[in-house]
C-alpha atoms as a PDB file:
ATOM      1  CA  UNK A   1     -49.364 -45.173 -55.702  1.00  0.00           C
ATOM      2  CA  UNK A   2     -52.236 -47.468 -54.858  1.00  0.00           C
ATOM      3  CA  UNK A   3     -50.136 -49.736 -53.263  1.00  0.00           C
ATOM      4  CA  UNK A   4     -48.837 -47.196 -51.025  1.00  0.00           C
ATOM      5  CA  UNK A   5     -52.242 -45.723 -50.119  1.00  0.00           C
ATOM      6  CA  UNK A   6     -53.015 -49.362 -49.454  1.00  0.00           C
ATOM      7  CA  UNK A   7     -50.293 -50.015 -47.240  1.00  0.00           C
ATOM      8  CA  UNK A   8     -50.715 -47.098 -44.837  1.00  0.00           C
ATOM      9  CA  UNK A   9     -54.649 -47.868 -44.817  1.00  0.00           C
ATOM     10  CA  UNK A  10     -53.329 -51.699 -43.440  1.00  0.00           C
ATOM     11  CA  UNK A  11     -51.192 -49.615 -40.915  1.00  0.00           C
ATOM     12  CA  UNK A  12     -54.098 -47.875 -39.328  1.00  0.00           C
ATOM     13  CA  UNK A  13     -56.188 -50.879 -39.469  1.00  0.00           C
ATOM     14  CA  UNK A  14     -53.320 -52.457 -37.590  1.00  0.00           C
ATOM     15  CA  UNK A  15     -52.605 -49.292 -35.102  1.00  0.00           C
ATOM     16  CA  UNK A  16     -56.556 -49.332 -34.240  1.00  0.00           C
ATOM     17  CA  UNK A  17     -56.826 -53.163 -33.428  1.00  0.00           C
ATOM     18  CA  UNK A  18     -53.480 -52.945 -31.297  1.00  0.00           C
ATOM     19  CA  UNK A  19     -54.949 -49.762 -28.992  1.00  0.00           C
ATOM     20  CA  UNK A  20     -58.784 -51.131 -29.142  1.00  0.00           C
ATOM     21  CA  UNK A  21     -56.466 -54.940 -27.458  1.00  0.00           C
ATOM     22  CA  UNK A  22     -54.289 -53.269 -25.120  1.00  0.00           C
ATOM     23  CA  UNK A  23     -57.400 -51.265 -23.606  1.00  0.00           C
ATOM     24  CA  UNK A  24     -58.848 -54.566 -22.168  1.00  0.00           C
ATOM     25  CA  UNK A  25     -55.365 -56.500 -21.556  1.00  0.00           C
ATOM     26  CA  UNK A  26     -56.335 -59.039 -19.340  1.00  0.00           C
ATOM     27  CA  UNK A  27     -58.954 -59.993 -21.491  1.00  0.00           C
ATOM     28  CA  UNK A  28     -55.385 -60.128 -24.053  1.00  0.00           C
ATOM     29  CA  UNK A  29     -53.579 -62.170 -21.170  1.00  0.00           C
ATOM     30  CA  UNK A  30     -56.845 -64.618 -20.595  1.00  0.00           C
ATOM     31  CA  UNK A  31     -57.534 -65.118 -24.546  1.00  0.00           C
ATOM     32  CA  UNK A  32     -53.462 -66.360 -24.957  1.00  0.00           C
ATOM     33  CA  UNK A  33     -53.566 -68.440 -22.227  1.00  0.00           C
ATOM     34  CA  UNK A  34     -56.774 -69.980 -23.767  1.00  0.00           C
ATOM     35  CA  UNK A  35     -54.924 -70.746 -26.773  1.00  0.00           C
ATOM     36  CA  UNK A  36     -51.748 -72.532 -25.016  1.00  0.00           C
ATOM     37  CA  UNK A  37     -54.104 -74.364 -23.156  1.00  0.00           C
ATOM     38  CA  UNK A  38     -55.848 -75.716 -26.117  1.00  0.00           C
ATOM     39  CA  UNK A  39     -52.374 -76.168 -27.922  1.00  0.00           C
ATOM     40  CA  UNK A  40     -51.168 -78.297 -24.505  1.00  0.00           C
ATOM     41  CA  UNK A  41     -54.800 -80.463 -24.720  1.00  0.00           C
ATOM     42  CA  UNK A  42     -53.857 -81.426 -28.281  1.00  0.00           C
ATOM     43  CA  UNK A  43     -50.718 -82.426 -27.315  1.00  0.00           C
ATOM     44  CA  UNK A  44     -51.630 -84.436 -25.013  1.00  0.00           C
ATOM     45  CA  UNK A  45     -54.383 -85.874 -27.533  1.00  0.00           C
ATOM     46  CA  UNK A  46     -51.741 -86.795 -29.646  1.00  0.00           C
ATOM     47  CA  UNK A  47     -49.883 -88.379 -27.084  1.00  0.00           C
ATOM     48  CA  UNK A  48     -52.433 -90.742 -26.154  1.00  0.00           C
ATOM     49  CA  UNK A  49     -52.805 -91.441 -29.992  1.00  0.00           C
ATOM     50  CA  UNK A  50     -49.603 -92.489 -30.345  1.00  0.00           C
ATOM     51  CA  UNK A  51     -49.317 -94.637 -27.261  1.00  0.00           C
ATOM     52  CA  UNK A  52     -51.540 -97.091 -28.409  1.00  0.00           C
ATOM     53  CA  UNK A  53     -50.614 -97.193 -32.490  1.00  0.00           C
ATOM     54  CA  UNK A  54     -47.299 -96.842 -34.493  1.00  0.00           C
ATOM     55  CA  UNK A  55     -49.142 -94.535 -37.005  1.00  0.00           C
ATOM     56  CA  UNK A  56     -52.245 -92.826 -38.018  1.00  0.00           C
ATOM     57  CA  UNK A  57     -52.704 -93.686 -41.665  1.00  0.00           C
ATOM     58  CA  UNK A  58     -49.815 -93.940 -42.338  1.00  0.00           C
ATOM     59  CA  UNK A  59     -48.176 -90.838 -40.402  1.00  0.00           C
ATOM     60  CA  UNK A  60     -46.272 -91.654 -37.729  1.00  0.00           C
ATOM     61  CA  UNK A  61     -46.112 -89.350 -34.457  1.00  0.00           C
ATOM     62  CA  UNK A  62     -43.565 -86.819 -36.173  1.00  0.00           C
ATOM     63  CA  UNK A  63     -45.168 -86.502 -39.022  1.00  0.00           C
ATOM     64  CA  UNK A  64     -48.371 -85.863 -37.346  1.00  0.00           C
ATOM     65  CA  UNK A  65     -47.384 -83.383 -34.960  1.00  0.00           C
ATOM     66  CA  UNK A  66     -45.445 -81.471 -38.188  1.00  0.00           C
ATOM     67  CA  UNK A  67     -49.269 -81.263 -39.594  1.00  0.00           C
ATOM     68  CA  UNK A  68     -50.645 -79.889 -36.170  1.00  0.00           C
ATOM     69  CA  UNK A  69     -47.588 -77.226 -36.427  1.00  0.00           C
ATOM     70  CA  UNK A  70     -48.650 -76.453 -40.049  1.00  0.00           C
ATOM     71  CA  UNK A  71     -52.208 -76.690 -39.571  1.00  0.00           C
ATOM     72  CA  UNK A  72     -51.908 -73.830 -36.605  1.00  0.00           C
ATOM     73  CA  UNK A  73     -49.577 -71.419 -38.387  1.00  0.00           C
ATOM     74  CA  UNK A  74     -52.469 -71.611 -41.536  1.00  0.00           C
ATOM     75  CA  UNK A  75     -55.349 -71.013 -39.014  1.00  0.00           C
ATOM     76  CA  UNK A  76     -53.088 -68.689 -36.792  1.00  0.00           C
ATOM     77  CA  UNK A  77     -52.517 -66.670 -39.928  1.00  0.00           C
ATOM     78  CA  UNK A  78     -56.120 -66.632 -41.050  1.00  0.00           C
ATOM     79  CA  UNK A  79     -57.684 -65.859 -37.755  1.00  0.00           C
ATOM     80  CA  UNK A  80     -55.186 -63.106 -37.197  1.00  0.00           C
ATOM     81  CA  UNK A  81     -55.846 -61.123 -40.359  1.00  0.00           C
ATOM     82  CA  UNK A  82     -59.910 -62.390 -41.638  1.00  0.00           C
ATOM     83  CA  UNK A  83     -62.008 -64.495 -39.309  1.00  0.00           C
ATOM     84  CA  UNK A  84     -63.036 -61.317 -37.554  1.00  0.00           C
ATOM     85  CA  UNK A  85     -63.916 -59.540 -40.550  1.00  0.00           C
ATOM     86  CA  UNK A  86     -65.814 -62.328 -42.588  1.00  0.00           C
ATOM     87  CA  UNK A  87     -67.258 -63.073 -39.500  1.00  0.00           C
ATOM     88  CA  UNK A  88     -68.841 -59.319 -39.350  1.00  0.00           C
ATOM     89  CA  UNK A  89     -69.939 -59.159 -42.463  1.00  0.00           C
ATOM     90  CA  UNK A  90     -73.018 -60.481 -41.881  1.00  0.00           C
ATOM     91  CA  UNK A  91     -73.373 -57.892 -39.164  1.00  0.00           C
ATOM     92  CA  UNK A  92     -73.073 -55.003 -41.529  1.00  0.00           C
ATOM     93  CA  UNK A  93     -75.342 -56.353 -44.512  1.00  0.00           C
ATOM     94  CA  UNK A  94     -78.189 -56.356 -41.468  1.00  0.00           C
ATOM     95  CA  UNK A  95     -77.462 -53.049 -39.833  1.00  0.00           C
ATOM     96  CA  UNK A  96     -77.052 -51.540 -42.768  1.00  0.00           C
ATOM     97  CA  UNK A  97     -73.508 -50.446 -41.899  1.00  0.00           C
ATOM     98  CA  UNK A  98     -72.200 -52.091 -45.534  1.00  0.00           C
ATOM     99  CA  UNK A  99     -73.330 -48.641 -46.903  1.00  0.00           C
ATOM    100  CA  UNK A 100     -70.501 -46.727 -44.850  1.00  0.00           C
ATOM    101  CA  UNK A 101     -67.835 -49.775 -46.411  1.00  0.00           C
ATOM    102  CA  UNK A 102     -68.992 -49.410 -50.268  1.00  0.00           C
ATOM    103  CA  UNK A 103     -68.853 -45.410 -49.843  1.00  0.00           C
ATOM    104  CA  UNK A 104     -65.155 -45.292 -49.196  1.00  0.00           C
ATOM    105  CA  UNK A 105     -62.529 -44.541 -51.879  1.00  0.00           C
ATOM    106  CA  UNK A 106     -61.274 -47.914 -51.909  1.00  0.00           C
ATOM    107  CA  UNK A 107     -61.869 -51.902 -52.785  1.00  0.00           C
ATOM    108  CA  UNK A 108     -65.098 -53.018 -50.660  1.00  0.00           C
ATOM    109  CA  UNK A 109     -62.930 -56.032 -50.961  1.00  0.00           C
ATOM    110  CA  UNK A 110     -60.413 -54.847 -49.215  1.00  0.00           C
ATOM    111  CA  UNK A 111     -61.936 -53.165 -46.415  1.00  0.00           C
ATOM    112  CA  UNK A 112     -64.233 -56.124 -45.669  1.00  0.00           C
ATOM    113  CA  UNK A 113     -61.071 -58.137 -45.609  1.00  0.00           C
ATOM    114  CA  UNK A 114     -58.497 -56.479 -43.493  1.00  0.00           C
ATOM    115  CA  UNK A 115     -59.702 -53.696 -40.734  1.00  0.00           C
ATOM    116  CA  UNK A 116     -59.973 -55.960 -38.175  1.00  0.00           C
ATOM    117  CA  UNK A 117     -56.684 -57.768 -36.405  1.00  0.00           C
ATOM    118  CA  UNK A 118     -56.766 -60.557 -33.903  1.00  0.00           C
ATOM    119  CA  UNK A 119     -53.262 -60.032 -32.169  1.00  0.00           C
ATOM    120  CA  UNK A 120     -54.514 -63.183 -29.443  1.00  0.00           C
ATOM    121  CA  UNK A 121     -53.978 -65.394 -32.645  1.00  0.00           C
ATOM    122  CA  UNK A 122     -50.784 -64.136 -33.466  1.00  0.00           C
ATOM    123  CA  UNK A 123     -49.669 -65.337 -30.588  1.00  0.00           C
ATOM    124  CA  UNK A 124     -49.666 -68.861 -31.005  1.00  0.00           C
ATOM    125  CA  UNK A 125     -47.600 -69.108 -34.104  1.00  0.00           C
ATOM    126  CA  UNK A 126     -43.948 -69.121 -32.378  1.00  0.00           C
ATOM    127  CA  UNK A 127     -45.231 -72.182 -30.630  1.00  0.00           C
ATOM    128  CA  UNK A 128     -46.341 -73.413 -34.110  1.00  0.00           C
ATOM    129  CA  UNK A 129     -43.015 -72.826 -35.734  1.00  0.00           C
ATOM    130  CA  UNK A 130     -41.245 -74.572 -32.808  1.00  0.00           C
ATOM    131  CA  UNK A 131     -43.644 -77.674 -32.952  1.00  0.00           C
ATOM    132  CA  UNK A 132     -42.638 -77.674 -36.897  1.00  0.00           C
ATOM    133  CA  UNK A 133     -39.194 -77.692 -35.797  1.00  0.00           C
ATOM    134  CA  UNK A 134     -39.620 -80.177 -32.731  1.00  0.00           C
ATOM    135  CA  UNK A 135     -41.414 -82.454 -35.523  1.00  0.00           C
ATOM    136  CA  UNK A 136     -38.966 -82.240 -37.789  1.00  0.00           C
ATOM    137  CA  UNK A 137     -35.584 -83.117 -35.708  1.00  0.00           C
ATOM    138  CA  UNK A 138     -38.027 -85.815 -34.247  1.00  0.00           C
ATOM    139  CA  UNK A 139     -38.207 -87.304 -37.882  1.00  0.00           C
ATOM    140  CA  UNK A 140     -34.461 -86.308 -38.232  1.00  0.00           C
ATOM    141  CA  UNK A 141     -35.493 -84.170 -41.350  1.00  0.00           C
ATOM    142  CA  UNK A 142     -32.634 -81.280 -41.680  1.00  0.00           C
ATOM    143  CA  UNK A 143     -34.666 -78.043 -42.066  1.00  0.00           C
ATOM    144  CA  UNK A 144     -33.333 -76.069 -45.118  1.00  0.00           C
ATOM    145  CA  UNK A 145     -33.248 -72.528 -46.784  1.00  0.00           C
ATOM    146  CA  UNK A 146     -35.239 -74.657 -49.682  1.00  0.00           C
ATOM    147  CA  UNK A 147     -37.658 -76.286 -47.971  1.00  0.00           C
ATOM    148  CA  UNK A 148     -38.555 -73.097 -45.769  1.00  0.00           C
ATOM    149  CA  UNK A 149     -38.893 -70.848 -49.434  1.00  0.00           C
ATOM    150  CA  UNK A 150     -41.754 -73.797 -50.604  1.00  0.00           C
ATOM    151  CA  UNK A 151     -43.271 -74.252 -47.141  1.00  0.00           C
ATOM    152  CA  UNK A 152     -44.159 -69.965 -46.714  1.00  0.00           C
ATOM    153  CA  UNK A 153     -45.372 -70.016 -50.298  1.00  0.00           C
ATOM    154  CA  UNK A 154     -47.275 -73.564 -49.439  1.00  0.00           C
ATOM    155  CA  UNK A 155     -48.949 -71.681 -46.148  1.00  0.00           C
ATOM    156  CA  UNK A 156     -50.178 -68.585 -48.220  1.00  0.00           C
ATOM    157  CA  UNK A 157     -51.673 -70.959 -50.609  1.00  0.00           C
ATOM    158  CA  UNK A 158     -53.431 -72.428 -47.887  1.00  0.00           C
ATOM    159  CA  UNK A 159     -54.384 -69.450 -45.792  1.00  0.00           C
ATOM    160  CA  UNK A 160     -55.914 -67.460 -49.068  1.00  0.00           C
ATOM    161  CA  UNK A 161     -57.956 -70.767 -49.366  1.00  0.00           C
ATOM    162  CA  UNK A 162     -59.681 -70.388 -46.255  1.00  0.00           C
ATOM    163  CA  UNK A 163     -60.105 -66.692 -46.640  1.00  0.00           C
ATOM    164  CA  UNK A 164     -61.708 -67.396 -50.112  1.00  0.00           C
ATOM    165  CA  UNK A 165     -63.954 -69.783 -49.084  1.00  0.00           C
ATOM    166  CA  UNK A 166     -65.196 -68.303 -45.851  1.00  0.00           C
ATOM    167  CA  UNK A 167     -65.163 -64.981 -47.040  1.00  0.00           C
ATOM    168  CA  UNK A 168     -67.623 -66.547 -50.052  1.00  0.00           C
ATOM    169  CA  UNK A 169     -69.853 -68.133 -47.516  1.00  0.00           C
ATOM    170  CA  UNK A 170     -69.840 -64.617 -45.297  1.00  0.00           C
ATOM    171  CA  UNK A 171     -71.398 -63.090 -48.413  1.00  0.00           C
ATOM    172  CA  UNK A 172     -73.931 -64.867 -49.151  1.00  0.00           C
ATOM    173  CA  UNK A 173     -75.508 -62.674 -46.009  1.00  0.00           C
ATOM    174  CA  UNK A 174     -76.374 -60.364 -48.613  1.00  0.00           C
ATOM    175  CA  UNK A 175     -79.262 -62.590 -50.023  1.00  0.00           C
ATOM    176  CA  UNK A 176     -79.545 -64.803 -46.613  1.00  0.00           C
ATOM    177  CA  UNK A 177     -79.955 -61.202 -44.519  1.00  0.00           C
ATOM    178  CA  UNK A 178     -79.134 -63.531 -41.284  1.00  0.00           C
ATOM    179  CA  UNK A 179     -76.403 -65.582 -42.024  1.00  0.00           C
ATOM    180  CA  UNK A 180     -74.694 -65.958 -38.746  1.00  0.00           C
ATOM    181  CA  UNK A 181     -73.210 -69.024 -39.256  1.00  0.00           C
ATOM    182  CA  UNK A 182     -69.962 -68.353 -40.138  1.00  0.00           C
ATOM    183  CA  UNK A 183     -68.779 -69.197 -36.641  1.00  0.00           C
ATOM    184  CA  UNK A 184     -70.061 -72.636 -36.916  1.00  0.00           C
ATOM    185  CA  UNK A 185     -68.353 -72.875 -40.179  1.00  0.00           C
ATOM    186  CA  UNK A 186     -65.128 -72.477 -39.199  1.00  0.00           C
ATOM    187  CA  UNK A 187     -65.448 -74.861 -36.234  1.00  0.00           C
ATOM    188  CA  UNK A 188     -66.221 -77.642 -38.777  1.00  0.00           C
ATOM    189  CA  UNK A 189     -63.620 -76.766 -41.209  1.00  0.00           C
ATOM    190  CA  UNK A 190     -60.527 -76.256 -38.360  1.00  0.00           C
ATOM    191  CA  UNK A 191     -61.506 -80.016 -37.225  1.00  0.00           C
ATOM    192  CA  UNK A 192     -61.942 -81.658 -40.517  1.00  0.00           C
ATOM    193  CA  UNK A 193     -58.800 -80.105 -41.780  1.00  0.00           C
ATOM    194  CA  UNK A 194     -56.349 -80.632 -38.582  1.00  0.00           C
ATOM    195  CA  UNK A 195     -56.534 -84.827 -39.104  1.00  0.00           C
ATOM    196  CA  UNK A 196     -54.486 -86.546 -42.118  1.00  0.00           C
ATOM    197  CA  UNK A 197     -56.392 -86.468 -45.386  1.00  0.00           C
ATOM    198  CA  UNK A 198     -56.610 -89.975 -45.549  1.00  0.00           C
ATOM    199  CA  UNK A 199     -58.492 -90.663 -42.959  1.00  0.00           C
ATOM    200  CA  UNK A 200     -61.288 -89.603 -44.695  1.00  0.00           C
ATOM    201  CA  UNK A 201     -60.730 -91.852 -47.514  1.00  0.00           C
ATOM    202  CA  UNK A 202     -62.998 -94.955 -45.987  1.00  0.00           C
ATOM    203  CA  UNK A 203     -66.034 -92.430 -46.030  1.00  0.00           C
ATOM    204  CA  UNK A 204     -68.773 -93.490 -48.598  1.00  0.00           C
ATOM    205  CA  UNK A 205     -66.029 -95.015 -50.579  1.00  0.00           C
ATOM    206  CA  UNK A 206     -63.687 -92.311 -50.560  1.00  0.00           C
ATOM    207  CA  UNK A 207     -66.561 -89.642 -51.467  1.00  0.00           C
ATOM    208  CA  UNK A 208     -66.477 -87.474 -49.137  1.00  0.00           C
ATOM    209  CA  UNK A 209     -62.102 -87.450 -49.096  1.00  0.00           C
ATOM    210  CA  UNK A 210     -62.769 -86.729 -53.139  1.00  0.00           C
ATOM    211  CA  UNK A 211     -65.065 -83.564 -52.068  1.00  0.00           C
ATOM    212  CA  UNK A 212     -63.029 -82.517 -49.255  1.00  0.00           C
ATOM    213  CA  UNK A 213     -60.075 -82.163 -51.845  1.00  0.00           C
ATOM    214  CA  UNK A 214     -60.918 -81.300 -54.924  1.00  0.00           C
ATOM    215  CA  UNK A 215     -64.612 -79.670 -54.659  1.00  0.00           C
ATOM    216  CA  UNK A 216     -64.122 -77.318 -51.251  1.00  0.00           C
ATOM    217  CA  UNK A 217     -60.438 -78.554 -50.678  1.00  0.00           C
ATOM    218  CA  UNK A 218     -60.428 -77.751 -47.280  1.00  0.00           C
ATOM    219  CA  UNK A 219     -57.820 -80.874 -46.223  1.00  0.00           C
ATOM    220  CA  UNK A 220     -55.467 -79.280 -48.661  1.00  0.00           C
ATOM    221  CA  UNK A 221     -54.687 -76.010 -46.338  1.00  0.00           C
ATOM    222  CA  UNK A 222     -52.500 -78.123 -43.784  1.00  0.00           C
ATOM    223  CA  UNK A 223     -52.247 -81.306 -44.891  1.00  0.00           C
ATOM    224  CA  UNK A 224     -50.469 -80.940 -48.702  1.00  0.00           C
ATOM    225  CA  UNK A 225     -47.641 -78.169 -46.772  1.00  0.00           C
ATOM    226  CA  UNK A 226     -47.084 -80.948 -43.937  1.00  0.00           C
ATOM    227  CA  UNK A 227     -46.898 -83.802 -46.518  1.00  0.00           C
ATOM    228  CA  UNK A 228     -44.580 -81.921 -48.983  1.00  0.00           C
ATOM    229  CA  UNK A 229     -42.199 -81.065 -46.203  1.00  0.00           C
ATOM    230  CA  UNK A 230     -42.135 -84.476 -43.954  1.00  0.00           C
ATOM    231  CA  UNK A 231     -43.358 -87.391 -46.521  1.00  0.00           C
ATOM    232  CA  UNK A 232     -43.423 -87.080 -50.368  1.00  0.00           C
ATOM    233  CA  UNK A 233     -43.415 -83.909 -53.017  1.00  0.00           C
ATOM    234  CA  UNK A 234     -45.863 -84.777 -55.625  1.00  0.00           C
ATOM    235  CA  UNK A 235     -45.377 -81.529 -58.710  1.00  0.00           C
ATOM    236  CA  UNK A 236     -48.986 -82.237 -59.550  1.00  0.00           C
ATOM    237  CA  UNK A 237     -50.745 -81.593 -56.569  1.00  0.00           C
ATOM    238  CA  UNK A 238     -48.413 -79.056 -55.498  1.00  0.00           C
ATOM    239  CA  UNK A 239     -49.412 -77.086 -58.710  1.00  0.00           C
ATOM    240  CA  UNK A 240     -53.414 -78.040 -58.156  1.00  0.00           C
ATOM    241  CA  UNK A 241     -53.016 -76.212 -54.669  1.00  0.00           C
ATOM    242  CA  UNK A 242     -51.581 -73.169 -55.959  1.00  0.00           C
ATOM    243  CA  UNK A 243     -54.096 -72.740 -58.876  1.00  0.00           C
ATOM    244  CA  UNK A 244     -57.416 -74.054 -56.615  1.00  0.00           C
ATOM    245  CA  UNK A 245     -55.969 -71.221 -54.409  1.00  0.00           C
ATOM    246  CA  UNK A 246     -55.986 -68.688 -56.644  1.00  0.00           C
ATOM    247  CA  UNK A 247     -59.351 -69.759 -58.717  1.00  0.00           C
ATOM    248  CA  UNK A 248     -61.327 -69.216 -55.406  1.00  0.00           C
ATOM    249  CA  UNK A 249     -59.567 -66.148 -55.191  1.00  0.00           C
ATOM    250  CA  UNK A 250     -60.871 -64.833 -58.223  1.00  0.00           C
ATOM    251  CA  UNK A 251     -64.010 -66.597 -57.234  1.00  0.00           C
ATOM    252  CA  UNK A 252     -64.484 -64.877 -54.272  1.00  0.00           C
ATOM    253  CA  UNK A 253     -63.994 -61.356 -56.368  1.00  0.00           C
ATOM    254  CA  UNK A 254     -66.991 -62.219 -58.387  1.00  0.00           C
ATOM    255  CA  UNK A 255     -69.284 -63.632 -55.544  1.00  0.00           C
ATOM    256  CA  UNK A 256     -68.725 -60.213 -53.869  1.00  0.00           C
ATOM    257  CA  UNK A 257     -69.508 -58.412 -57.378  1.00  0.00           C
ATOM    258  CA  UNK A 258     -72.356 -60.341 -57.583  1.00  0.00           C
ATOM    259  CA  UNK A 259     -74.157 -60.317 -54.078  1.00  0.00           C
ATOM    260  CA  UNK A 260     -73.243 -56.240 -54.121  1.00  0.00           C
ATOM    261  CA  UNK A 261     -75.623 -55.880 -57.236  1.00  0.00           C
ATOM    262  CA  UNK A 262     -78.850 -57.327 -54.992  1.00  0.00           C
ATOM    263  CA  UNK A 263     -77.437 -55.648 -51.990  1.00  0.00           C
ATOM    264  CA  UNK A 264     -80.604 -53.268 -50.762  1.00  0.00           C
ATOM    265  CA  UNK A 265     -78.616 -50.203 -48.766  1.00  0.00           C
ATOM    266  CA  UNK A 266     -79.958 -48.770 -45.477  1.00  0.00           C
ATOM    267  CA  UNK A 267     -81.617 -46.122 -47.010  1.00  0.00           C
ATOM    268  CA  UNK A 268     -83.153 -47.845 -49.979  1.00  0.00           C
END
């Protein structure tokens, strides 16, 4: 029953954002042609990489452009379903608007989480999926029905990690008051997490690669999909990812739970 009430409260959410895009469609048409753009600039980054080295740590140019595929479907995902809403959140704690969210006969979670939908973002994952594929043949790595049934499971795992820990950060508005820096945020996590892990392993003597995996494991959400698929399967960190995903999860339940009992309504 609640899964059903759920599900037709996602459909309205969904309805809404898809009449509130079309009214301003060439704002629609000017935001996707921002994104190919930026997808054809990385390319060409790439390119240029590869011209003057046989690999990047080493991935070699397949393998790389695999992880750019991977690490756009995780972001495309996220930024289509949550980076609008944690990124309001702030927004209602200082209007006082939160009061109208907690009222409603449903999770605060929930609602915080899903009534906003960025269809521009959607956009860009069939040209995700066909760099993946591109990638792939380029590597002559056969695609199969078992490798795509670990690689979707692999992308939730990363895309719920990104929700948890931005959504955690967006809530800390509730002590902060201003915390408008969830934009920023995001910027800094989309490039650290779009190069190879390893890269980041000559940094204070492999410090801040440690932290970067298995404090806020933010190189995980692209990187451990791409490397399971095109390079090796390690069982161990395979399971880490799916339990670190899950902890901050969880984690990001009780974060809310907690900042909700210092929230100060509008009217208090």
């Amino acid at each position: 029953m609640h899964l059903a009430r759920y599900g037709r409260i996602l459909l309205r959410f969904w309805k809404n954002a898809l009449i509130r895009e079309m009214s301003f469609r060439a704002h629609f048409i000017v935001q996707v042609g921002g994104e190919l753009l930026w997808i054809a600039m990385m390319l060409i980054f790439i390119k240029v990489i590869f011209r003057n080295t046989g690999n990047v740590r080493g991935w070699t140019e397949g393998q790389y452009l695999f992880l750019m595929g991977t690490h756009m479907i995780v972001t495309g995902i996220f930024e289509t379903f949550f980076f609008s809403n944690c990124w309001r959140v702030s927004h209602l704690v200082r209007t006082g608007d939160l009061d109208f969210v907690l009222v409603r006969p449903a999770s605060a979670q929930f609602l915080l989480s899903f009534e906003r939908i960025d269809y521009t973002s959607l956009t860009k994952l069939p040209v995700a999926v066909a760099l993946c594929l591109y990638a792939a043949s380029s590597e002559g790595r056969a695609i199969t029905l078992n490798h795509v049934l670990l690689f979707i499971p692999l992308i939730a795992a990363g895309v719920i990690m990104l929700y948890s820990l931005l959504f955690m950060f967006a809530v800390t508005s509730v002590w902060l008051i201003r915390q408008t820096s969830v934009n920023h945020l995001w910027f800094y996590a989309v490039n650290l997490a779009r190069y190879p892990a390893e890269i980041y392993q000559r940094f204070a003597g492999g410090a801040l690669w440690f932290g970067l995996v298995f404090v806020v494991p933010i190189l995980l959400v692209a990187n451990l999909p791409a490397n399971v698929m095109m390079r090796t399967f390690e069982p161990t960190m395979v399971a880490y990812f799916f339990g670190a995903s899950l902890v901050l999860l969880v984690l990001s339940t009780f974060v809310l739970r907690l900042a909700l009992r210092s929230y100060r309504s509008a009217s208090s």
